[in-house]
N, C-alpha and C. Protein backbone atom coordinates (compact mmCIF):
# COMPACT_ATOMS: atom_id res chain seq x y z
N UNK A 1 0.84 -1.17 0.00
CA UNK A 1 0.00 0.00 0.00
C UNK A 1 0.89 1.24 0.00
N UNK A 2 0.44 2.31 -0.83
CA UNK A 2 1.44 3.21 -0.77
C UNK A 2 1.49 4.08 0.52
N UNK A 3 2.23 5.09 0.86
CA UNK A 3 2.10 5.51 2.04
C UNK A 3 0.93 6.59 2.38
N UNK A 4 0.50 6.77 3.47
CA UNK A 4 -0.69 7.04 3.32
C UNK A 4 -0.51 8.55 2.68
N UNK A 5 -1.27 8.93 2.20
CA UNK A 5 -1.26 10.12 1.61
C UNK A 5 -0.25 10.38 0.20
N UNK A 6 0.31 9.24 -0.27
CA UNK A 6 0.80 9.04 -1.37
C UNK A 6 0.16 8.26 -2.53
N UNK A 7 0.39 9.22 -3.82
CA UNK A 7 -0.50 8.43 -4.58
C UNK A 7 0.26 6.97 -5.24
N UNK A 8 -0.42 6.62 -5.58
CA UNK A 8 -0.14 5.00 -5.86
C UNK A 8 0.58 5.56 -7.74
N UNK A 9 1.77 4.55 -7.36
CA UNK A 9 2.63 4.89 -8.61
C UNK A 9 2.38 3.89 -9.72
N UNK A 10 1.83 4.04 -10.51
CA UNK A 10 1.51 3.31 -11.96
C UNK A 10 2.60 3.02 -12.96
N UNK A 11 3.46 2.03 -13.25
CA UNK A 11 3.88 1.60 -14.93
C UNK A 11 3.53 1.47 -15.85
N UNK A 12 2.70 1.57 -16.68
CA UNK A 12 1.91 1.15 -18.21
C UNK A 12 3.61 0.79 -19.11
N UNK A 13 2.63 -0.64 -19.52
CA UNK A 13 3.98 -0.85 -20.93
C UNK A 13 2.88 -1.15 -21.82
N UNK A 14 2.47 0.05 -23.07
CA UNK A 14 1.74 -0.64 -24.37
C UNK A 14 2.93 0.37 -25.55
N UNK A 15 2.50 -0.64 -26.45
CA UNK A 15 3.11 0.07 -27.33
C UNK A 15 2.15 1.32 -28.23
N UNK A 16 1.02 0.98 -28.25
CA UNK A 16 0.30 1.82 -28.80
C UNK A 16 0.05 3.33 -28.09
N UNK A 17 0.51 3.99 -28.53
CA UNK A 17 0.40 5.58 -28.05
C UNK A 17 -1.05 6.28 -27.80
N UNK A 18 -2.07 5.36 -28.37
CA UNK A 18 -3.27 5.85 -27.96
C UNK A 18 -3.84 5.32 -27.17
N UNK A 19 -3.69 4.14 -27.19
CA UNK A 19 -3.70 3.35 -25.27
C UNK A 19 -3.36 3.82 -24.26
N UNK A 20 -1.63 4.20 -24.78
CA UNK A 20 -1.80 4.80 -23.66
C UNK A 20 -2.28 6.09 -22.88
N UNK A 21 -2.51 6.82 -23.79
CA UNK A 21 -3.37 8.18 -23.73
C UNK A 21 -4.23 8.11 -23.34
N UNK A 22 -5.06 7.24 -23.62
CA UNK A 22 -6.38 6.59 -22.88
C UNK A 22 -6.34 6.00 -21.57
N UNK A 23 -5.60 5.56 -21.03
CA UNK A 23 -5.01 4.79 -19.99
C UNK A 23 -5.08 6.12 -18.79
N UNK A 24 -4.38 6.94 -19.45
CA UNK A 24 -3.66 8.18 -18.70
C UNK A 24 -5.13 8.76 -18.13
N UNK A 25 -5.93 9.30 -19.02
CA UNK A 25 -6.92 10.02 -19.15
C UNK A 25 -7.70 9.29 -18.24
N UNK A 26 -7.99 8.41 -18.71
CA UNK A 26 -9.11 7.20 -17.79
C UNK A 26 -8.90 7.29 -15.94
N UNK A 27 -7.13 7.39 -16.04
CA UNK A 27 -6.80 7.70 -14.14
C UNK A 27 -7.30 9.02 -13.60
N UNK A 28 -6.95 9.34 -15.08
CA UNK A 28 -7.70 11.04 -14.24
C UNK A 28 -8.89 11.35 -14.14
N UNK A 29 -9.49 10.70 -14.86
CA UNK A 29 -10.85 11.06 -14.34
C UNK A 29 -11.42 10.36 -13.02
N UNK A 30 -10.94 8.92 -13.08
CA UNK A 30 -11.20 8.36 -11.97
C UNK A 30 -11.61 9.15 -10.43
N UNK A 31 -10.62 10.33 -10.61
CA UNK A 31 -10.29 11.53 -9.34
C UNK A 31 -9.53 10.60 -8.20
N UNK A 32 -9.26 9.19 -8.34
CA UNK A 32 -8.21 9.01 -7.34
C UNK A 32 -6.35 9.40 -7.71
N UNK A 33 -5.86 9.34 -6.15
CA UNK A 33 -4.37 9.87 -6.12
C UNK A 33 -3.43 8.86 -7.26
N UNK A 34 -3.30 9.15 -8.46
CA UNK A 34 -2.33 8.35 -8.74
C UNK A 34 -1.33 8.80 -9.56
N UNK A 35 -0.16 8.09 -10.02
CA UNK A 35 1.00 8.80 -11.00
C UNK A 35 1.38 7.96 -11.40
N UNK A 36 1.49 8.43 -12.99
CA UNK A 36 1.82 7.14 -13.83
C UNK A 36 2.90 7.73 -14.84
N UNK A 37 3.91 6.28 -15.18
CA UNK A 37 4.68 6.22 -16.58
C UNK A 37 4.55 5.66 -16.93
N UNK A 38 4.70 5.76 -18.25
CA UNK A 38 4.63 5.18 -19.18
C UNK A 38 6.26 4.70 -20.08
N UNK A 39 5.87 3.24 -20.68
CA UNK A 39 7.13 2.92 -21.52
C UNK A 39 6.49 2.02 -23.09
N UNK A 40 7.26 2.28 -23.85
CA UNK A 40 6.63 1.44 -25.27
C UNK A 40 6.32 -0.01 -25.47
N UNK A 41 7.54 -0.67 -24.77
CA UNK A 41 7.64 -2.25 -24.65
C UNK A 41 8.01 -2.69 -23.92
N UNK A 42 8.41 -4.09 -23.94
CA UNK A 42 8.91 -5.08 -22.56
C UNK A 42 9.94 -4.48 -22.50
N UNK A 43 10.93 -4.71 -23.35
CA UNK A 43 12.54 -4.29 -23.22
C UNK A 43 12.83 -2.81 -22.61
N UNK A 44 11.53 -2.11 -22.83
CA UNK A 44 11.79 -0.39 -21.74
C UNK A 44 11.26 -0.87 -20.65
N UNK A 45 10.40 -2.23 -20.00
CA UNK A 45 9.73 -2.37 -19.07
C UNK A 45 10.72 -2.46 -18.36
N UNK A 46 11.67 -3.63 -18.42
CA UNK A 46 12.39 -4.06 -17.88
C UNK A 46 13.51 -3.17 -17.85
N UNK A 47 14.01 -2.42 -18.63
CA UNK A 47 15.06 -1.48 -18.24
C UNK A 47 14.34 -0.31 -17.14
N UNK A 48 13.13 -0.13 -17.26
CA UNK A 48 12.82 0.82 -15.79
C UNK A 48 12.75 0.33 -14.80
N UNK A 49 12.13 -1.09 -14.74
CA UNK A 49 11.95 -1.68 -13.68
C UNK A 49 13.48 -1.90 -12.96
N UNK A 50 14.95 -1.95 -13.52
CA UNK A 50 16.03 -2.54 -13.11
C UNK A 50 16.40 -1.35 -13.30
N UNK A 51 16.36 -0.31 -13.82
CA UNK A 51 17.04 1.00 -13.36
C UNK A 51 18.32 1.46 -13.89
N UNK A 52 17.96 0.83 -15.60
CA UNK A 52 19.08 0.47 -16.18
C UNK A 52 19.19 1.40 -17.61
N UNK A 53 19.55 1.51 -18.37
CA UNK A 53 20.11 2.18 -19.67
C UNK A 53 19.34 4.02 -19.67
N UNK A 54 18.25 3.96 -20.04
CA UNK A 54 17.67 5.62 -20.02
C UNK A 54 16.72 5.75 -18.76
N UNK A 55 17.11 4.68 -17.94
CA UNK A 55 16.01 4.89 -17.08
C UNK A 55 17.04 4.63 -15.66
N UNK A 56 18.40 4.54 -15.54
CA UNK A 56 19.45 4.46 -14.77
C UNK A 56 19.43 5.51 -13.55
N UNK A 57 18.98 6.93 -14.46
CA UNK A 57 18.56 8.22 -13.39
C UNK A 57 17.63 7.82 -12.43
N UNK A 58 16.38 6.87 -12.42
CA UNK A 58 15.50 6.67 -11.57
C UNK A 58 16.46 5.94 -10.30
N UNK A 59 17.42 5.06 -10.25
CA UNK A 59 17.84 4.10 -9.17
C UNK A 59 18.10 5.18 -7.82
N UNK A 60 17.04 4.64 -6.77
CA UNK A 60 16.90 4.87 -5.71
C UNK A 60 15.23 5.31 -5.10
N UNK A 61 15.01 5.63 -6.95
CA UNK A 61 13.69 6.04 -6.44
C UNK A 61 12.41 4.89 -6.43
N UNK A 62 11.25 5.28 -5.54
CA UNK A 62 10.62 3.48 -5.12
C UNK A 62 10.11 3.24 -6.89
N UNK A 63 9.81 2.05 -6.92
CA UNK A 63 9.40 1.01 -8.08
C UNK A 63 7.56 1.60 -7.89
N UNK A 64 7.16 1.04 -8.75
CA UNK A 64 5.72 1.36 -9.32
C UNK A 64 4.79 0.21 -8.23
N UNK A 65 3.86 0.84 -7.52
CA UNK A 65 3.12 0.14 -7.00
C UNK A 65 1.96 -1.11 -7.47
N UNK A 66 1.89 -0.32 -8.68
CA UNK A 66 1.41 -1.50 -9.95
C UNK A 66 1.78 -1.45 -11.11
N UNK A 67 2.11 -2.43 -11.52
CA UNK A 67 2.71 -2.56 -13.19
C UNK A 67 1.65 -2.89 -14.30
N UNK A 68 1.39 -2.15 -14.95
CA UNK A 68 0.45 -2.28 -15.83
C UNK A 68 1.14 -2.83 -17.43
N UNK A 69 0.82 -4.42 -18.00
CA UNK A 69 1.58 -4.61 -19.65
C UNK A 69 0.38 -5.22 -20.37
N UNK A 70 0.61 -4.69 -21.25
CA UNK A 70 0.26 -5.23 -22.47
C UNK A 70 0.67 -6.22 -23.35
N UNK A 71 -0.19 -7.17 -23.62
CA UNK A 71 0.43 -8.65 -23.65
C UNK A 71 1.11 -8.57 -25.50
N UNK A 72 0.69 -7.97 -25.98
CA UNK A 72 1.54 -7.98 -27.74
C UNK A 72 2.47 -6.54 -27.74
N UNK A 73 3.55 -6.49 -27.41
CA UNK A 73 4.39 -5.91 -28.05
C UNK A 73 5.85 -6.24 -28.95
N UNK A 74 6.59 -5.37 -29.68
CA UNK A 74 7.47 -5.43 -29.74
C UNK A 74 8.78 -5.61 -28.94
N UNK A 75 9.70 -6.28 -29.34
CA UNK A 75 11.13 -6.18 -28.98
C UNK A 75 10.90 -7.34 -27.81
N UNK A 76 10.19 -7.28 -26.47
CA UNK A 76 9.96 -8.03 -25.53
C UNK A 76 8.21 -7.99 -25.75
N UNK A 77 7.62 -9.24 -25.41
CA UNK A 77 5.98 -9.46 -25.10
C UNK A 77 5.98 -9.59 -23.95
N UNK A 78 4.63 -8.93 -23.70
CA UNK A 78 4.02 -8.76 -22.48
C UNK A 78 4.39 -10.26 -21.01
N UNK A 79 4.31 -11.40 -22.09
CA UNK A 79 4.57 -12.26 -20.77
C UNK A 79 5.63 -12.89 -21.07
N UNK A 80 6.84 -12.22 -22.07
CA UNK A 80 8.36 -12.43 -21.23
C UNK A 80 9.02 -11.76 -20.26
N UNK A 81 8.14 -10.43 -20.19
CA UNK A 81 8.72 -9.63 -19.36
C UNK A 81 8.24 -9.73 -18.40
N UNK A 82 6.88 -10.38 -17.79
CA UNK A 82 6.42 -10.33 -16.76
C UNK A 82 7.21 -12.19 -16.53
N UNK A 83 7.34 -12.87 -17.20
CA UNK A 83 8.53 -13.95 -16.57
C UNK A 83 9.96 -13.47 -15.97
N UNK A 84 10.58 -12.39 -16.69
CA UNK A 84 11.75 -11.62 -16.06
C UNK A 84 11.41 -11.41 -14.85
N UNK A 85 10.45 -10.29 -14.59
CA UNK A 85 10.03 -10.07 -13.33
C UNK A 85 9.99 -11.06 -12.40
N UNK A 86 9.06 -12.05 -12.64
CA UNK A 86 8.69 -12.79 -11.25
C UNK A 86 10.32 -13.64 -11.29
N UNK A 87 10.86 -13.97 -12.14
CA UNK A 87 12.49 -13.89 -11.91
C UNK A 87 13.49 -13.48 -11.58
N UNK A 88 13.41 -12.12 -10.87
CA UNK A 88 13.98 -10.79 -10.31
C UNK A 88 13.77 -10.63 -9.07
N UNK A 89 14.80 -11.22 -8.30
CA UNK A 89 14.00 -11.11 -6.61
C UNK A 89 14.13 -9.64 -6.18
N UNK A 90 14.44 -8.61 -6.86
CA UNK A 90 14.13 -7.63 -6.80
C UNK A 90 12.88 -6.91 -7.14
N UNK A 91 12.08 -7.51 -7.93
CA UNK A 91 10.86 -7.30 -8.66
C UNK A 91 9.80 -8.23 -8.82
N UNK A 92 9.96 -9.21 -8.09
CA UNK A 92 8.93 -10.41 -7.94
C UNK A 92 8.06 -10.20 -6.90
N UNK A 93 7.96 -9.08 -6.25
CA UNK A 93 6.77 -8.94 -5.64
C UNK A 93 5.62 -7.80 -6.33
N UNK A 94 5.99 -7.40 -7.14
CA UNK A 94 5.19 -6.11 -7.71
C UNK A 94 3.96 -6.97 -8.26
N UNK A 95 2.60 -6.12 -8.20
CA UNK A 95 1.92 -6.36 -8.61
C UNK A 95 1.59 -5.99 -10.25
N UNK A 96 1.55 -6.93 -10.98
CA UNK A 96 1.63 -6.87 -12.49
C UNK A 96 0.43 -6.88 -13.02
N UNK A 97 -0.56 -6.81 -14.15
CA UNK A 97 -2.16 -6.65 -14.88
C UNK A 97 -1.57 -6.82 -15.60
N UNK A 98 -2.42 -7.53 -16.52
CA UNK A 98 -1.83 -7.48 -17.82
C UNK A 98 -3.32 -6.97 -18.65
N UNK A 99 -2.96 -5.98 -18.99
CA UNK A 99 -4.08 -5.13 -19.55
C UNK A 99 -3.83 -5.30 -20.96
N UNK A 100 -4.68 -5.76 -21.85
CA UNK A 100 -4.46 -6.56 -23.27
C UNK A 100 -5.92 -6.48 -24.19
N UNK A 101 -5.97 -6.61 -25.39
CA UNK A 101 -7.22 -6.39 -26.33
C UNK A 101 -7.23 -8.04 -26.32
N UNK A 102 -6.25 -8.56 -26.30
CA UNK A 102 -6.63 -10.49 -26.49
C UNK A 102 -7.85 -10.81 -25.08
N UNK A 103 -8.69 -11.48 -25.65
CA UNK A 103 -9.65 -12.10 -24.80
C UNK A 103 -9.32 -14.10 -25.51
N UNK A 104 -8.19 -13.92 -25.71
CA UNK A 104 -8.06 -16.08 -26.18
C UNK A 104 -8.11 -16.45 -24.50
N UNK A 105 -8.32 -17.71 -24.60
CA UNK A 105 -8.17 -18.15 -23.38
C UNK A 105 -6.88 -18.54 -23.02
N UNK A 106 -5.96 -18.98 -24.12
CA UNK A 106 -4.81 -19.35 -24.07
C UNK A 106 -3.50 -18.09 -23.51
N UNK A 107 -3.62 -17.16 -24.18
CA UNK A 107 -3.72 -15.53 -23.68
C UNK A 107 -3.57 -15.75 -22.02
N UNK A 108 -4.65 -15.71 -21.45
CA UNK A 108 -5.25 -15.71 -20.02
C UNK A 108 -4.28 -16.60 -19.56
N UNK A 109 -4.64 -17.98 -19.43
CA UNK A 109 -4.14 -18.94 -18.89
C UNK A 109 -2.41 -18.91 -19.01
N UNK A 110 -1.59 -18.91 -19.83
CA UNK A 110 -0.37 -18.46 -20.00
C UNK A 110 0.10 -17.06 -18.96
N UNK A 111 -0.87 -15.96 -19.25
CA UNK A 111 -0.24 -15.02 -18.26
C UNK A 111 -0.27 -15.59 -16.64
N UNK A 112 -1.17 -16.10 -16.60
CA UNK A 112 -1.44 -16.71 -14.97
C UNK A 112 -0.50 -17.56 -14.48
N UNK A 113 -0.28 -18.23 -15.36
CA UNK A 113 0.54 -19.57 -15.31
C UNK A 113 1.88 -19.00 -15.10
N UNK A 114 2.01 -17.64 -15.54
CA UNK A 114 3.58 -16.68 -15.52
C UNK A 114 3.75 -15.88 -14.78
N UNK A 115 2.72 -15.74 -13.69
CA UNK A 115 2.79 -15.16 -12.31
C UNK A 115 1.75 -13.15 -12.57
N UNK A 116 1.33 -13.34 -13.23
CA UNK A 116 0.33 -12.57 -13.57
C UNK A 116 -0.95 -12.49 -12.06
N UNK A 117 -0.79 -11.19 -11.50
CA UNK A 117 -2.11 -11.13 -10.94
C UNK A 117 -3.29 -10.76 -11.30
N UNK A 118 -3.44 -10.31 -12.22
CA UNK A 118 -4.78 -10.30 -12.79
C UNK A 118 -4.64 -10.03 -14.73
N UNK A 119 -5.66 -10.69 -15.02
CA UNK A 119 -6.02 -10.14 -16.48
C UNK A 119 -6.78 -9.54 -16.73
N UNK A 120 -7.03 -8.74 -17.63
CA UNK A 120 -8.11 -7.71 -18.11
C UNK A 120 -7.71 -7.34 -19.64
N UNK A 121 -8.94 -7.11 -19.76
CA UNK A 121 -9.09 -7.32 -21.49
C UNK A 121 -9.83 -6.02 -21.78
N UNK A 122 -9.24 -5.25 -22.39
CA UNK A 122 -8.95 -3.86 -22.39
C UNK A 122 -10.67 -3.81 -22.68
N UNK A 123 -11.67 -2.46 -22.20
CA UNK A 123 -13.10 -2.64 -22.52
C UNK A 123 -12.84 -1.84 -24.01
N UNK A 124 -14.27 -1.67 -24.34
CA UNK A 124 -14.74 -0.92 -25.92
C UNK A 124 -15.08 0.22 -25.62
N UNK A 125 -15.58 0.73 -24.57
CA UNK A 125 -15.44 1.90 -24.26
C UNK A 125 -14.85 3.23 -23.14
N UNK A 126 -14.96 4.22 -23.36
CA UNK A 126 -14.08 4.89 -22.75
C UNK A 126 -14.61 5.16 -21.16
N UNK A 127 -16.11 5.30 -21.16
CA UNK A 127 -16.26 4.96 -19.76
C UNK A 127 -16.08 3.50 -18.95
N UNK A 128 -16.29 2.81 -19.79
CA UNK A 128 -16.02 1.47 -19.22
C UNK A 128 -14.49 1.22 -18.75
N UNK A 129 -13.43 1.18 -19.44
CA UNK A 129 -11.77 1.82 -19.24
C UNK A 129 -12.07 2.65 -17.51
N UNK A 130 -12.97 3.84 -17.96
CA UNK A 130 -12.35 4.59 -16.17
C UNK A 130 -12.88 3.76 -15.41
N UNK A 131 -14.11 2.77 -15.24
CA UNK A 131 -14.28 1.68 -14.22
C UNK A 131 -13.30 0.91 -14.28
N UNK A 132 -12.35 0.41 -15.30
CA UNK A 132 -11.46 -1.09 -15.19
C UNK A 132 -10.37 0.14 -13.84
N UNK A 133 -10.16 1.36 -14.58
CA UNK A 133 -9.25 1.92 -14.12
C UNK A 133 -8.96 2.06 -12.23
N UNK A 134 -10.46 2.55 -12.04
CA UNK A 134 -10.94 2.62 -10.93
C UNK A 134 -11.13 1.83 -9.99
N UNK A 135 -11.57 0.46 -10.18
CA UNK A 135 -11.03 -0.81 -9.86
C UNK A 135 -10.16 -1.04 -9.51
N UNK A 136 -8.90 -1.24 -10.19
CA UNK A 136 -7.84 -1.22 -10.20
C UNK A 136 -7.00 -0.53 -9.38
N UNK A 137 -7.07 0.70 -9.26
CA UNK A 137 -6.49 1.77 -8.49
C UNK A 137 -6.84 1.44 -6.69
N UNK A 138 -8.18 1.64 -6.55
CA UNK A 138 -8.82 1.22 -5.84
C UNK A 138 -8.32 -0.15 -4.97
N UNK A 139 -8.33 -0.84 -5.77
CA UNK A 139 -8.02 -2.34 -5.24
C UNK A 139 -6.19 -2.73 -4.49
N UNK A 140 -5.21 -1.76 -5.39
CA UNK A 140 -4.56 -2.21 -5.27
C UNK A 140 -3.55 -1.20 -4.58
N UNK A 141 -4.39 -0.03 -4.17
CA UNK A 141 -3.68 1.05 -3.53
C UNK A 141 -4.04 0.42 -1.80
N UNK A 142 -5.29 -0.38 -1.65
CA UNK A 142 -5.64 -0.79 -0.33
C UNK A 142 -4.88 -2.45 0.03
N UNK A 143 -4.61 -2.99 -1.38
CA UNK A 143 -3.72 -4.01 -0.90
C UNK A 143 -2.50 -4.69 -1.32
N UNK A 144 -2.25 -3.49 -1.95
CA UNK A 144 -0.42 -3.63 -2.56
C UNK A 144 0.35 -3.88 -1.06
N UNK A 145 1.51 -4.64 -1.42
CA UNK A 145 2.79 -4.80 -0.75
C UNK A 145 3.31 -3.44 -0.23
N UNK A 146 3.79 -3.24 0.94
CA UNK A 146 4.46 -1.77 0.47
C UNK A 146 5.94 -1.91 -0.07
């Protein structure tokens, strides 16, 4: 849980630039405390998460209270990087979503099976998004790790 009176720190990894715009927008309306970055793919996931190449300036500062990926990208996919992670005893406790347009079942079951705490399958609309959002925020600002 973040500290009290701190907003809960968000990761998004999509590659699509209007996702994530939408993503962004969707927290804010929500009106809860939160702050988010954003990165394009696995391979920037994982270099923020480890604090490594353009993202080296962050080391010291805390990790994202939830990690938000997207299961099809470039360079790294969504659930190699969330296998890095839960492989990272530095980063195997973060809470990960994998926020994705795939609704396969195979999709699902694979992320779970890869240490995925939840799936969600991105909605069709934009109010529906600030409920996934809200949810989310909600849920995991009251029972994140600190």
């Amino acid at each position: 849980m973040p500290p009290s009176g701190e907003p809960l720190r968000i990761l998004l990894a999509d590659d699509d630039p209007e996702d994530r715009c939408l993503v962004e927008k969707a927290l804010k309306r929500t009106g809860l405390a939160t702050s988010m970055d954003t990165v394009e793919d696995g391979a920037d996931l994982l270099d923020y998460l480890n604090r490594r190449g353009e993202f080296a300036h962050l080391a010291g500062s805390p990790l994202p209270g939830l990690v938000l990926v997207d299961l099809n990208m470039p360079r790294v996919n969504g659930n190699t990087a969330l296998q890095e992670i839960r492989a990272t005893e530095t980063l195997n406790h973060l809470p990960v979503v994998m926020l994705t347009t795939s609704r396969d079942e195979e999709d699902v079951y694979r992320s779970y099976q890869m240490g995925a705490n939840a799936y969600v399958s991105k909605p069709a609309s934009f109010a529906a998004l600030i409920e996934v959002m809200r949810g989310l925020v909600t849920w995991w600002s009251q029972n994140a790790l600190p």
